[in-house]
C-alpha atoms as a PDB file:
ATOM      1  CA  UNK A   1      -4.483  74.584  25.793  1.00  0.00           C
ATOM      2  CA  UNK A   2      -6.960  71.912  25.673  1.00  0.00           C
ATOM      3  CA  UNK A   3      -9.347  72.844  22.652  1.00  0.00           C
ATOM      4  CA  UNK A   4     -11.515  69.429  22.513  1.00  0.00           C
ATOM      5  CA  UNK A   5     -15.294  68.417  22.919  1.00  0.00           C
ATOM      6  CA  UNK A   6     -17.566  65.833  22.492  1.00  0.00           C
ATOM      7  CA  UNK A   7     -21.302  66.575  21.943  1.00  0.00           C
ATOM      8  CA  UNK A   8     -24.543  64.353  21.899  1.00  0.00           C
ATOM      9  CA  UNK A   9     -27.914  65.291  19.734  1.00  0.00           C
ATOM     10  CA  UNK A  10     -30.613  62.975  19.775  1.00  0.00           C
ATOM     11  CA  UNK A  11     -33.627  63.187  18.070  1.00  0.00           C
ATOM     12  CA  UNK A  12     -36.561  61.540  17.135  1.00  0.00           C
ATOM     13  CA  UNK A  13     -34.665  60.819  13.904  1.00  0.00           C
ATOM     14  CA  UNK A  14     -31.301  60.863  14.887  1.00  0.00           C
ATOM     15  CA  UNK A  15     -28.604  60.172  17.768  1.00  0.00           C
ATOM     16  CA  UNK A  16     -25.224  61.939  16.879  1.00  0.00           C
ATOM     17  CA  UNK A  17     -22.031  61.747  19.175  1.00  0.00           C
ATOM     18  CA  UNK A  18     -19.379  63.812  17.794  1.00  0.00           C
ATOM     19  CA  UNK A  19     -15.775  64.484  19.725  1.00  0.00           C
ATOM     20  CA  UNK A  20     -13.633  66.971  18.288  1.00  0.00           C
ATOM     21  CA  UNK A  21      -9.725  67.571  19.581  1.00  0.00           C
ATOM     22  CA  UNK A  22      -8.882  70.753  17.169  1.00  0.00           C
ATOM     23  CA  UNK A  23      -5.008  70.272  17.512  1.00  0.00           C
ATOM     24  CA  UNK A  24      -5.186  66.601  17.015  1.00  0.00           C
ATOM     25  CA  UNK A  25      -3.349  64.207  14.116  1.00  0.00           C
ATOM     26  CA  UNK A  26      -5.987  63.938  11.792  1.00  0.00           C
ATOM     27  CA  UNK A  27      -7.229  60.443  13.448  1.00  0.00           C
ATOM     28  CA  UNK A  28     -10.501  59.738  12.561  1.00  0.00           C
ATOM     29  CA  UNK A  29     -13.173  56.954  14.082  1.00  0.00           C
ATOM     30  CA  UNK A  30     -16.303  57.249  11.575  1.00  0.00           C
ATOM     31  CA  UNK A  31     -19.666  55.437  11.886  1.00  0.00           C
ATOM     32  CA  UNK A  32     -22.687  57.050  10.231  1.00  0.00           C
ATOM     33  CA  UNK A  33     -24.117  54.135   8.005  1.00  0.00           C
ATOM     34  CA  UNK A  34     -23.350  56.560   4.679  1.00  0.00           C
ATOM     35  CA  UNK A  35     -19.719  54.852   3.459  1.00  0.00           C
ATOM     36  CA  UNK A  36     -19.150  57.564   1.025  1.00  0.00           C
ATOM     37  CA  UNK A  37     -19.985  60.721   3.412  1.00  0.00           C
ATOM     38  CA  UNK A  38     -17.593  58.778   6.054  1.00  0.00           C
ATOM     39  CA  UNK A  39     -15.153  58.801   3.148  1.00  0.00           C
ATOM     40  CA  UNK A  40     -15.747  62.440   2.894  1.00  0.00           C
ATOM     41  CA  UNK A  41     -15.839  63.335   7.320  1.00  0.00           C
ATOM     42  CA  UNK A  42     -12.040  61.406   6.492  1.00  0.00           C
ATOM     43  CA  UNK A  43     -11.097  64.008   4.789  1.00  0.00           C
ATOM     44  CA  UNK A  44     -12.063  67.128   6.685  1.00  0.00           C
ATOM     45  CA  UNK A  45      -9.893  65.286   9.897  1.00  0.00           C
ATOM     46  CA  UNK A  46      -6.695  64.387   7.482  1.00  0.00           C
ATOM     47  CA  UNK A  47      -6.253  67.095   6.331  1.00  0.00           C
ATOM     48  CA  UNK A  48      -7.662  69.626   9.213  1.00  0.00           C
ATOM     49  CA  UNK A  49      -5.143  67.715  11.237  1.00  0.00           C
ATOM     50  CA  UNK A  50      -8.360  67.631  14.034  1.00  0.00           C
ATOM     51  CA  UNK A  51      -9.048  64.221  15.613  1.00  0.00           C
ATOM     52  CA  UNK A  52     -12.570  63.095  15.104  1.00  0.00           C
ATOM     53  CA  UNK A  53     -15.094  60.628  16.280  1.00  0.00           C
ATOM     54  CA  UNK A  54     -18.646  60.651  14.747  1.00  0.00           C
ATOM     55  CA  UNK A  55     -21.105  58.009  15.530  1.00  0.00           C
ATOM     56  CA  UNK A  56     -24.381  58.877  14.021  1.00  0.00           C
ATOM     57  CA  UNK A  57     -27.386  56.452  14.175  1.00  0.00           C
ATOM     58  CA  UNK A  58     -30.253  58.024  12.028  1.00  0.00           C
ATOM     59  CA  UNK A  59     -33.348  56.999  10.206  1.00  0.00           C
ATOM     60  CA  UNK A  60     -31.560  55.939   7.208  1.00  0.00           C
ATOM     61  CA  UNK A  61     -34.736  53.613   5.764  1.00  0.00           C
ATOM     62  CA  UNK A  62     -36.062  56.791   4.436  1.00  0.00           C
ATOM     63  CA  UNK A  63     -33.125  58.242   3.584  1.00  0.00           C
ATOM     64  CA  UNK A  64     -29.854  60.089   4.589  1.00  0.00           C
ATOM     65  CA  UNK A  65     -31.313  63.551   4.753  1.00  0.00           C
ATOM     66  CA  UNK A  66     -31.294  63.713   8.337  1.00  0.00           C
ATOM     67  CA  UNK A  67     -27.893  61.825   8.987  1.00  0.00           C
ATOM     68  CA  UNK A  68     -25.926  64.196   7.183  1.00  0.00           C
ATOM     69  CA  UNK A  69     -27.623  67.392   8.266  1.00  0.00           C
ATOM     70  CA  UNK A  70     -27.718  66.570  12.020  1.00  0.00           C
ATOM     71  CA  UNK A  71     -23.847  65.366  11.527  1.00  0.00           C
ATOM     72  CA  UNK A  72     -22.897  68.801  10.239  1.00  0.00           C
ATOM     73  CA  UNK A  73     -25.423  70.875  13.300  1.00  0.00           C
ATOM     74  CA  UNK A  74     -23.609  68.691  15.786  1.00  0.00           C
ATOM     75  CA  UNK A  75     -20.478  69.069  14.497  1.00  0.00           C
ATOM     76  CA  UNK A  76     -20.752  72.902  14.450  1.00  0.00           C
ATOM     77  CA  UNK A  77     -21.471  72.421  17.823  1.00  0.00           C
ATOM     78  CA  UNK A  78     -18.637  70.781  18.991  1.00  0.00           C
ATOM     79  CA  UNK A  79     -15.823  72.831  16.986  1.00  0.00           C
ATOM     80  CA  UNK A  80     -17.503  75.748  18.345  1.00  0.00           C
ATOM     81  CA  UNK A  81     -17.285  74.678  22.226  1.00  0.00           C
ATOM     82  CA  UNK A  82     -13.759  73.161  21.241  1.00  0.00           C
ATOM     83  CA  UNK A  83     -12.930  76.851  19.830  1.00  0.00           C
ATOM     84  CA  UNK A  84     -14.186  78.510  23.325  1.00  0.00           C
ATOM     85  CA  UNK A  85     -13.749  82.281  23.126  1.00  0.00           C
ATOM     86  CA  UNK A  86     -11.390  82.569  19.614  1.00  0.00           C
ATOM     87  CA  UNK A  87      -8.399  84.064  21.513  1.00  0.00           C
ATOM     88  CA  UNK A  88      -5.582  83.750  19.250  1.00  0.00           C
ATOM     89  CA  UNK A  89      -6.551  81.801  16.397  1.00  0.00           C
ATOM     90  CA  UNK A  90      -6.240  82.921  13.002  1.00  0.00           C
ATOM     91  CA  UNK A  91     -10.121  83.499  12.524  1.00  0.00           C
ATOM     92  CA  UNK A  92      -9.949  83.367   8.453  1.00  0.00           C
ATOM     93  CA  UNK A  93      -8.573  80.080   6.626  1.00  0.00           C
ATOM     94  CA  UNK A  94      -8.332  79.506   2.988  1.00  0.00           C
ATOM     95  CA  UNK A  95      -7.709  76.748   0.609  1.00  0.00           C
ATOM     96  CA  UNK A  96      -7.630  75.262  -2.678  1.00  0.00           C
ATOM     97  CA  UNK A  97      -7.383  71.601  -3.645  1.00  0.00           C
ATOM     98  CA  UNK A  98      -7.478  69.944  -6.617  1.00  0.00           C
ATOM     99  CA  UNK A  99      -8.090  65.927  -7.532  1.00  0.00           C
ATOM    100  CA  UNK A 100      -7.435  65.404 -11.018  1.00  0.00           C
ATOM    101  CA  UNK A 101      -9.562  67.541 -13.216  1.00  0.00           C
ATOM    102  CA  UNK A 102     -11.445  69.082 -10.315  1.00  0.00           C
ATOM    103  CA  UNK A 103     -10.638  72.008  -8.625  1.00  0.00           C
ATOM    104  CA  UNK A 104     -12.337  73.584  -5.694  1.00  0.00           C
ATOM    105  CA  UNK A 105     -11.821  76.827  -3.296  1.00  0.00           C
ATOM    106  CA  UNK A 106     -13.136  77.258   0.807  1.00  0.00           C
ATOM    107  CA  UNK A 107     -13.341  80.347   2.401  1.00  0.00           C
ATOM    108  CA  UNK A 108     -13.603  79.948   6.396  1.00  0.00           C
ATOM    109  CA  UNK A 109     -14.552  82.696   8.750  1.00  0.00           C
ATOM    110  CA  UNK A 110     -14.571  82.059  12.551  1.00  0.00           C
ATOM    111  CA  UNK A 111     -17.081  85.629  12.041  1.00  0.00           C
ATOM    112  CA  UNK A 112     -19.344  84.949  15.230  1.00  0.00           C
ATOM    113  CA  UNK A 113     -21.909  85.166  11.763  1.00  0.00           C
ATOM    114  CA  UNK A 114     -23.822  81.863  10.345  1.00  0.00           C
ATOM    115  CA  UNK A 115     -23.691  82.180   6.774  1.00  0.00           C
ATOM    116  CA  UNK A 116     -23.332  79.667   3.643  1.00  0.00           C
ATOM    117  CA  UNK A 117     -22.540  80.675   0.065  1.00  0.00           C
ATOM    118  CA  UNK A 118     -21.950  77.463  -1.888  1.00  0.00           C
ATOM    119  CA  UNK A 119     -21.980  76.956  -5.446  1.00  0.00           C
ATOM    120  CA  UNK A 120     -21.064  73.669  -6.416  1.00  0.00           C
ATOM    121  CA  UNK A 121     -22.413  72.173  -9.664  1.00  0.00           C
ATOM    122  CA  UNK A 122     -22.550  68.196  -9.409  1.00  0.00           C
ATOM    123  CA  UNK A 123     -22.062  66.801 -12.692  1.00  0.00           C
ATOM    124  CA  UNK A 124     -24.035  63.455 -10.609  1.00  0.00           C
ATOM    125  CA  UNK A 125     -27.005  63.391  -8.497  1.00  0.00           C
ATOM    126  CA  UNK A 126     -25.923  60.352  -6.490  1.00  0.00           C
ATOM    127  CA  UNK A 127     -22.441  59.304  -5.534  1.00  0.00           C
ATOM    128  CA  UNK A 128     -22.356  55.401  -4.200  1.00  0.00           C
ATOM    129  CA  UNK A 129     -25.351  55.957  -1.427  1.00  0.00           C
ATOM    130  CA  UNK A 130     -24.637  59.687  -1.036  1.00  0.00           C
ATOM    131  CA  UNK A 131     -27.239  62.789  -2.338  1.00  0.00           C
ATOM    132  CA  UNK A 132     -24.761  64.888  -3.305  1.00  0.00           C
ATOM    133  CA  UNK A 133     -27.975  68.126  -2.560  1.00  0.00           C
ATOM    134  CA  UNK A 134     -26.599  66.642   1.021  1.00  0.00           C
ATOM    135  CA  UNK A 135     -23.283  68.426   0.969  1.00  0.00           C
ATOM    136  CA  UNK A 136     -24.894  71.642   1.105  1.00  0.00           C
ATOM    137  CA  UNK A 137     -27.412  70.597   3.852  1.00  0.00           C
ATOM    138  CA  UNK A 138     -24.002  69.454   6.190  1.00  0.00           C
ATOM    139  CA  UNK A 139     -22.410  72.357   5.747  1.00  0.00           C
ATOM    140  CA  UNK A 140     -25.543  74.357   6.502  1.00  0.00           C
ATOM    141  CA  UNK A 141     -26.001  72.342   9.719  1.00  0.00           C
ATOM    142  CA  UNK A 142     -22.169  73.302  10.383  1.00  0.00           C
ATOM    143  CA  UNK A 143     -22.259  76.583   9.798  1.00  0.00           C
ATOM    144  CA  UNK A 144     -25.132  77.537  11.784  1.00  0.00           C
ATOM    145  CA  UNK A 145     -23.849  76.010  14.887  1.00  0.00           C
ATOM    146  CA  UNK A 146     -20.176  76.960  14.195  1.00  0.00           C
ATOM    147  CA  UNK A 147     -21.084  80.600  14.003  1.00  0.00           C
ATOM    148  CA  UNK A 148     -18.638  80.927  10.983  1.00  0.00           C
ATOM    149  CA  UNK A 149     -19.462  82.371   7.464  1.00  0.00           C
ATOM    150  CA  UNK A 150     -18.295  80.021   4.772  1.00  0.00           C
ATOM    151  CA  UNK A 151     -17.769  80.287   1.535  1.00  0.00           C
ATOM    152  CA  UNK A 152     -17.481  76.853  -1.299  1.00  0.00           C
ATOM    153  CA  UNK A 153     -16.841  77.393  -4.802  1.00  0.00           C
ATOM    154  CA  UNK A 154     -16.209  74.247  -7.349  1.00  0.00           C
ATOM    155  CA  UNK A 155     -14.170  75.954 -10.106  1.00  0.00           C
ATOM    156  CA  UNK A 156     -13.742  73.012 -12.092  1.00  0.00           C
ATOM    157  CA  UNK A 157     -14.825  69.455 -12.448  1.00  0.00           C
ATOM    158  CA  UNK A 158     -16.623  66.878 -14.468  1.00  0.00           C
ATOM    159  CA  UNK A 159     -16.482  63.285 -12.040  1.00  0.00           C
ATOM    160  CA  UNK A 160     -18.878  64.087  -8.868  1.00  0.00           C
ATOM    161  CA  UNK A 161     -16.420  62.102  -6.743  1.00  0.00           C
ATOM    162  CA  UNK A 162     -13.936  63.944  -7.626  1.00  0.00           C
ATOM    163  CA  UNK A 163     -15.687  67.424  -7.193  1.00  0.00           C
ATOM    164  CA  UNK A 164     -17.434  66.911  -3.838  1.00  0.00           C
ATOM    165  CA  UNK A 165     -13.841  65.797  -2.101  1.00  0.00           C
ATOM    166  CA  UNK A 166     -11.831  68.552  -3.476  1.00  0.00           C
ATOM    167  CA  UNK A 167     -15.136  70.157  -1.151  1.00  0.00           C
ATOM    168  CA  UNK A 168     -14.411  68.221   1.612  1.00  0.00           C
ATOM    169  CA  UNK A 169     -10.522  68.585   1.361  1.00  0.00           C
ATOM    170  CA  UNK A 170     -10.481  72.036   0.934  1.00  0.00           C
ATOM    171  CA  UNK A 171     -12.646  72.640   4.041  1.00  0.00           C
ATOM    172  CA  UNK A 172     -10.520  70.197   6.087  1.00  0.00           C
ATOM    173  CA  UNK A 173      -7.430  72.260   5.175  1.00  0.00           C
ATOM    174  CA  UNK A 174      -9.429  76.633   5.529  1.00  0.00           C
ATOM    175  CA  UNK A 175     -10.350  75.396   8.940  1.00  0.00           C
ATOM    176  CA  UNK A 176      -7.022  74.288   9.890  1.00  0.00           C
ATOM    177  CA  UNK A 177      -5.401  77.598   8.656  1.00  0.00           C
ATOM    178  CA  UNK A 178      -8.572  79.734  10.723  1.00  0.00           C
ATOM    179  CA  UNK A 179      -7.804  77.416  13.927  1.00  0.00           C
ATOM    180  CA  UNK A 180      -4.220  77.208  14.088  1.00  0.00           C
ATOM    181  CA  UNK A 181      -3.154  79.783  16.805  1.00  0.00           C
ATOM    182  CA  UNK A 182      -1.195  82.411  15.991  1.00  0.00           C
ATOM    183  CA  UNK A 183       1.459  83.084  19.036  1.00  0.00           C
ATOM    184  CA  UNK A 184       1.394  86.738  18.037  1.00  0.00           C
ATOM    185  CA  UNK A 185      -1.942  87.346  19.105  1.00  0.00           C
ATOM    186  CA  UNK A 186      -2.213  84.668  22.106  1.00  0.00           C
ATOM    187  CA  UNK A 187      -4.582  85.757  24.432  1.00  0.00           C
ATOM    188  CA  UNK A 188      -6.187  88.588  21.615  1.00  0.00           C
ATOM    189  CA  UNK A 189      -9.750  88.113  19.919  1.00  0.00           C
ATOM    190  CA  UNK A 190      -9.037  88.409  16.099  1.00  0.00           C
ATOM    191  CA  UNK A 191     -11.547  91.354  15.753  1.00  0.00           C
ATOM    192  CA  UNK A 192     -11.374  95.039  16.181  1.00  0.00           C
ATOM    193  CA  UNK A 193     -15.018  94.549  18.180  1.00  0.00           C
ATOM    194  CA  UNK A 194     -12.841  92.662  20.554  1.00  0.00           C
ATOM    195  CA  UNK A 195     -15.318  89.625  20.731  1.00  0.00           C
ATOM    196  CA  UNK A 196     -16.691  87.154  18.111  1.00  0.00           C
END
């Protein structure tokens, strides 16, 4: 099984490469002029175990708006090619992580269904040269080019830092639970429909 791809999206304010290998190491090659949202795209691959390259050249004089947001729609794009048709992987993934005195939950479903429900209280508007009102535009580029519905929750947390990579973390580790195949149901579309 060879669940990998590698999309391009330019724009007139971007050009995104991403390459995705879903049953990768958790290597990661990072280059989208934002240190702290690379510190953050680290975390999704380490502990998603998925391999991932991202080089992302965007118009970052005005701001990193459209950086993060076309990251996260190409992205989506690429994990969904890399999926392919869904046969045999758990579909749902869970997880929650905690980093000191923040705690966060991800709900992942491989649904076939774009959908976002994030509620994640930043105790910071800024963290280093990050927005943190970008996290929810990434994973609203993701998730409507992933075709998953996805649900973030903060539960706890006073240091930004701290709260938006519990995020991060916690997604990294709900999409490798959904993506992991189960050898039970090789070959079988998680879904009573029979397609996703």
């Amino acid at each position: 099984m060879n669940r990998a791809a590698e999309v391009r999206r330019d724009t007139k304010e971007t050009q995104i490469r991403v390459r995705v290998d879903l049953d990768g190491t958790g290597a990661a090659k990072l280059g989208t002029g934002i240190g702290f949202f690379d510190h953050m795209l680290e975390q999704i691959a380490r502990h998603g175990l998925i391999d991932l390259e991202i080089e992302a050249v965007g118009d970052l004089h005005i701001d990193g708006h459209h950086t993060v947001e076309d990251v996260g729609i190409t992205l989506g794009m690429a994990v969904a090619k890399a999926v392919g048709d869904k046969k045999g992987i758990g579909r749902y993934g869970h997880a929650y992580v905690p980093l000191d005195e923040a705690l966060s939950r991800v709900v992942v479903d491989f649904s076939g269904r774009p959908g976002l429900h994030m509620h994640v209280p930043f105790k910071a508007g800024m963290i280093g040269g990050f927005d943190t009102q970008l996290a929810y535009e990434f994973f609203q580029g993701f998730v409507n080019h992933a075709l998953v519905t996805l649900h973030i929750d903060n539960l706890k947390g006073e240091n930004a830092h701290h709260q938006c990579e519990t995020v991060f973390k916690a997604f990294g580790r709900a999409l490798r639970m959904a993506l992991t195949p189960d050898p039970r149901s090789a070959g079988v579309v998680p879904s009573t429909k029979g397609v996703l």
